[in-house]
C-alpha atoms as a PDB file:
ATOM      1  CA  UNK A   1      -1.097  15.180  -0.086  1.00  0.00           C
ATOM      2  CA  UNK A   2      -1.004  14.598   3.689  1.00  0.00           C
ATOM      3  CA  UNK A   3      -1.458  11.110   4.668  1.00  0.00           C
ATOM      4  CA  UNK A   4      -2.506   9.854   8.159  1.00  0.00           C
ATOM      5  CA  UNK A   5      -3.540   6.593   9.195  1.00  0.00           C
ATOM      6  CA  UNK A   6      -5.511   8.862  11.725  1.00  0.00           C
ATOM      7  CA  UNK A   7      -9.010   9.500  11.718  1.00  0.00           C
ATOM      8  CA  UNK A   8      -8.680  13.115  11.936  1.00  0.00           C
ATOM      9  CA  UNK A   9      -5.772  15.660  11.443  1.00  0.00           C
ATOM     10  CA  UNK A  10      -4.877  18.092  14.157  1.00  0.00           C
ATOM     11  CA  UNK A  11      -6.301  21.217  13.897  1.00  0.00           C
ATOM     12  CA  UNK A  12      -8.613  20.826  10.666  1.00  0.00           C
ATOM     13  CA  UNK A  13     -11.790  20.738  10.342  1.00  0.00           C
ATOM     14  CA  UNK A  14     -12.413  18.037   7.589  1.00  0.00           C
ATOM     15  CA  UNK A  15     -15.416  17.034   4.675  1.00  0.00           C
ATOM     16  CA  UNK A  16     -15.234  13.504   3.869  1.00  0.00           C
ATOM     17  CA  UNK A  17     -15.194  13.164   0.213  1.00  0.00           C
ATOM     18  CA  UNK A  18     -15.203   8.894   0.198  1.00  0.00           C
ATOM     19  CA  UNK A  19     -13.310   5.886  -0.015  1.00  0.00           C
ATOM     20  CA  UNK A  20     -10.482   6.041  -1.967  1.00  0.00           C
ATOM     21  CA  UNK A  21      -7.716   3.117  -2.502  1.00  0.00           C
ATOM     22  CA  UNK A  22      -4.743   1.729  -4.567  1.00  0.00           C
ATOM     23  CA  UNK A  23      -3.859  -1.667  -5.207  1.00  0.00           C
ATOM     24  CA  UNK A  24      -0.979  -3.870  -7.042  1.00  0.00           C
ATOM     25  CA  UNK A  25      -0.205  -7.290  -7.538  1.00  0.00           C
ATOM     26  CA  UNK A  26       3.474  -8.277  -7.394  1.00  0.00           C
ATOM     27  CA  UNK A  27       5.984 -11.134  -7.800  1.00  0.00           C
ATOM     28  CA  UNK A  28       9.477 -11.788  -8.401  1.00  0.00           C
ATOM     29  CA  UNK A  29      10.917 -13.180 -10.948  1.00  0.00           C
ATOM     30  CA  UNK A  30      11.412 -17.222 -11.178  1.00  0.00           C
ATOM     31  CA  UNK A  31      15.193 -16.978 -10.787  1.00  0.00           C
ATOM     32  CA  UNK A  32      14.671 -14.901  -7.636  1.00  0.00           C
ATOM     33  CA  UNK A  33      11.810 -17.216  -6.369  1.00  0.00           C
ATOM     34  CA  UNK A  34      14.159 -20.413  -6.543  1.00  0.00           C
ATOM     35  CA  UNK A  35      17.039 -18.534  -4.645  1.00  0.00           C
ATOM     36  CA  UNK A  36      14.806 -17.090  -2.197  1.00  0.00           C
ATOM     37  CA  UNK A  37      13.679 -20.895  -1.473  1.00  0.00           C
ATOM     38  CA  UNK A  38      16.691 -22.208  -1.106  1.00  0.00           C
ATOM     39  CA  UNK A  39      16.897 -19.398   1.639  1.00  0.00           C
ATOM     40  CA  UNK A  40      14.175 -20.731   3.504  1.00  0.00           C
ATOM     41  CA  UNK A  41      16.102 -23.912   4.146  1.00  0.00           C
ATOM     42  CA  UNK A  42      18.652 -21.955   6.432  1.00  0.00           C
ATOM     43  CA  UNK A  43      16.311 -19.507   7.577  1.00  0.00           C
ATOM     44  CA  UNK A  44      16.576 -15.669   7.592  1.00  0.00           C
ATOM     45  CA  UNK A  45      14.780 -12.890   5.781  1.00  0.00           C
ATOM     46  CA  UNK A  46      14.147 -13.124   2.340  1.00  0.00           C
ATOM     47  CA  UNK A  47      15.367  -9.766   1.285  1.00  0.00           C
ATOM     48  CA  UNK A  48      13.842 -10.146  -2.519  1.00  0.00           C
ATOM     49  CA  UNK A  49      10.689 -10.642  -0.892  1.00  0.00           C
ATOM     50  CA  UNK A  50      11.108  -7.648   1.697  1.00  0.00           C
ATOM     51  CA  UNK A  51      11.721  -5.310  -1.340  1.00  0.00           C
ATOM     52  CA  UNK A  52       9.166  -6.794  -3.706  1.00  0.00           C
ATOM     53  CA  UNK A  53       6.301  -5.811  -0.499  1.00  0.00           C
ATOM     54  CA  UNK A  54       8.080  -2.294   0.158  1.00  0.00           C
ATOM     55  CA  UNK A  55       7.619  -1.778  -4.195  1.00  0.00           C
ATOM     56  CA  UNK A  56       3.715  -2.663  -3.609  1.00  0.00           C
ATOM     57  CA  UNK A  57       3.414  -0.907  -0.682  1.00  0.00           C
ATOM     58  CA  UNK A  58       4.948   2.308  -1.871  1.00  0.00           C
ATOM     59  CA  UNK A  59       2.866   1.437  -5.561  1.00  0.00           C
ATOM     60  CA  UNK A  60      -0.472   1.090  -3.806  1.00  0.00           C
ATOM     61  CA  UNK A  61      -0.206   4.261  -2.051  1.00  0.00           C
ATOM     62  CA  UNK A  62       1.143   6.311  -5.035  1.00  0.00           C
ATOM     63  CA  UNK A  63      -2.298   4.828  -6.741  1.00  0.00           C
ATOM     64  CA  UNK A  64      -3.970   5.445  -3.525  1.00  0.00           C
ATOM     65  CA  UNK A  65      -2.850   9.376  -3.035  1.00  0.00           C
ATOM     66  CA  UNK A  66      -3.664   9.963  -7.063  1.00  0.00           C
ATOM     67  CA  UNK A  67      -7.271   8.638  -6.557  1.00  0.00           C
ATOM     68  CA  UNK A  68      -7.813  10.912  -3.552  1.00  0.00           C
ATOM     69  CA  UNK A  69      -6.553  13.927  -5.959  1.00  0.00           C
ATOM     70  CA  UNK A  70      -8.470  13.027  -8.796  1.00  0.00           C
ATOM     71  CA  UNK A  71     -11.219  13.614  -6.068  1.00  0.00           C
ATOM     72  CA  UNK A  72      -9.794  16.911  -5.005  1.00  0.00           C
ATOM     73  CA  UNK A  73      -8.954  16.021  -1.622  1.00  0.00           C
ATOM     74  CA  UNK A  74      -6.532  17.652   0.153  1.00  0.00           C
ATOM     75  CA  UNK A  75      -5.614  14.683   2.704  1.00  0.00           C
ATOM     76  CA  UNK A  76      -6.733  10.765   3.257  1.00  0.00           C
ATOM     77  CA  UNK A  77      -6.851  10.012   6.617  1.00  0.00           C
ATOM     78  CA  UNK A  78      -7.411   6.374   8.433  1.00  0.00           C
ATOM     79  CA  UNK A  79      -5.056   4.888   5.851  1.00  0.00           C
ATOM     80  CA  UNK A  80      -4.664   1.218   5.802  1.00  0.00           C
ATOM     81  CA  UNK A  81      -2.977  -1.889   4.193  1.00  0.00           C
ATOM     82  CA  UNK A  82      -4.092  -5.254   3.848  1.00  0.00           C
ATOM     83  CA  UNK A  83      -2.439  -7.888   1.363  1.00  0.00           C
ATOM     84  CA  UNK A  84      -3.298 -11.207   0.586  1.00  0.00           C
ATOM     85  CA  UNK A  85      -1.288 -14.535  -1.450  1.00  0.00           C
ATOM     86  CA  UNK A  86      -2.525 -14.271  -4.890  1.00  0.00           C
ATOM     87  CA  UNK A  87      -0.417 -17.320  -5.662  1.00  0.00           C
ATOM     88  CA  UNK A  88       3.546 -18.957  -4.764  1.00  0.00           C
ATOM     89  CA  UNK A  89       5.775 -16.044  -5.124  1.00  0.00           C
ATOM     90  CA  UNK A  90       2.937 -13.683  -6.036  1.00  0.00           C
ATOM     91  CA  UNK A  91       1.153 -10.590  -3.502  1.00  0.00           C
ATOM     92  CA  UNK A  92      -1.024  -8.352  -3.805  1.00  0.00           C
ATOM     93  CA  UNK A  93      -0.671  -5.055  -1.461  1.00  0.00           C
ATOM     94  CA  UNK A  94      -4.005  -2.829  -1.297  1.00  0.00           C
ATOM     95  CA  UNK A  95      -3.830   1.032   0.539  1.00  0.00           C
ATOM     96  CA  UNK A  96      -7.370   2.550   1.382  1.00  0.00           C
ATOM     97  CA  UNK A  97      -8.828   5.339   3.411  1.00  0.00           C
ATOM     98  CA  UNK A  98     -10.685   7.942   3.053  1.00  0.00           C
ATOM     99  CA  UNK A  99     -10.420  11.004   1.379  1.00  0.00           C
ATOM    100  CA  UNK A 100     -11.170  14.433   2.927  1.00  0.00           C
ATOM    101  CA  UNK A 101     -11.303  18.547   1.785  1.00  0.00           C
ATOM    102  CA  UNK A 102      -9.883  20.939   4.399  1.00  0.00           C
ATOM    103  CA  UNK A 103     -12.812  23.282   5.105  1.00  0.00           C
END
């Protein structure tokens, strides 16, 4: 599964199939969230936090790229992310595009 965040993929010619995406909601656990706060007193990257966005990330494009081959595409291209607070210490991480055939 190639995946671009392209609108087009160099020499193919491409169907659109549709609008495909893959979504998670993640959070750490509470131990984790009360050392990770203490971090934010001091300042620096919170490094629980860094790897509980790279696990969504990676999740909702595994979802994402399953989706598109359910559909029997071959690529998506124009890939995107967008995540929003679902609540403290909670995130959910959604990957779209859209799903195209080689022809």
């Amino acid at each position: 599964m190639i995946l671009v965040n392209t609108d087009y993929i160099s020499g193919k010619n491409l169907e659109m199939l549709g609008l495909v995406k893959g979504s998670t909601i993640q959070s750490k656990n509470i131990g984790r969230d009360i050392t990770q706060s203490f971090k934010t007193i001091v300042g620096g990257e919170l490094g629980a936090y860094t790897e509980m966005m790279n696990d969504a990330r990676a999740l909702a494009t595994k979802r994402m790229a399953a989706e598109a081959e359910a559909m029997g595409a071959d690529a998506v291209v124009n890939v995107r992310y967008a995540s929003a607070a679902i609540m403290q210490g909670a995130a959910e991480v959604m990957a779209y595009g859209t799903a195209v055939k080689f022809v």
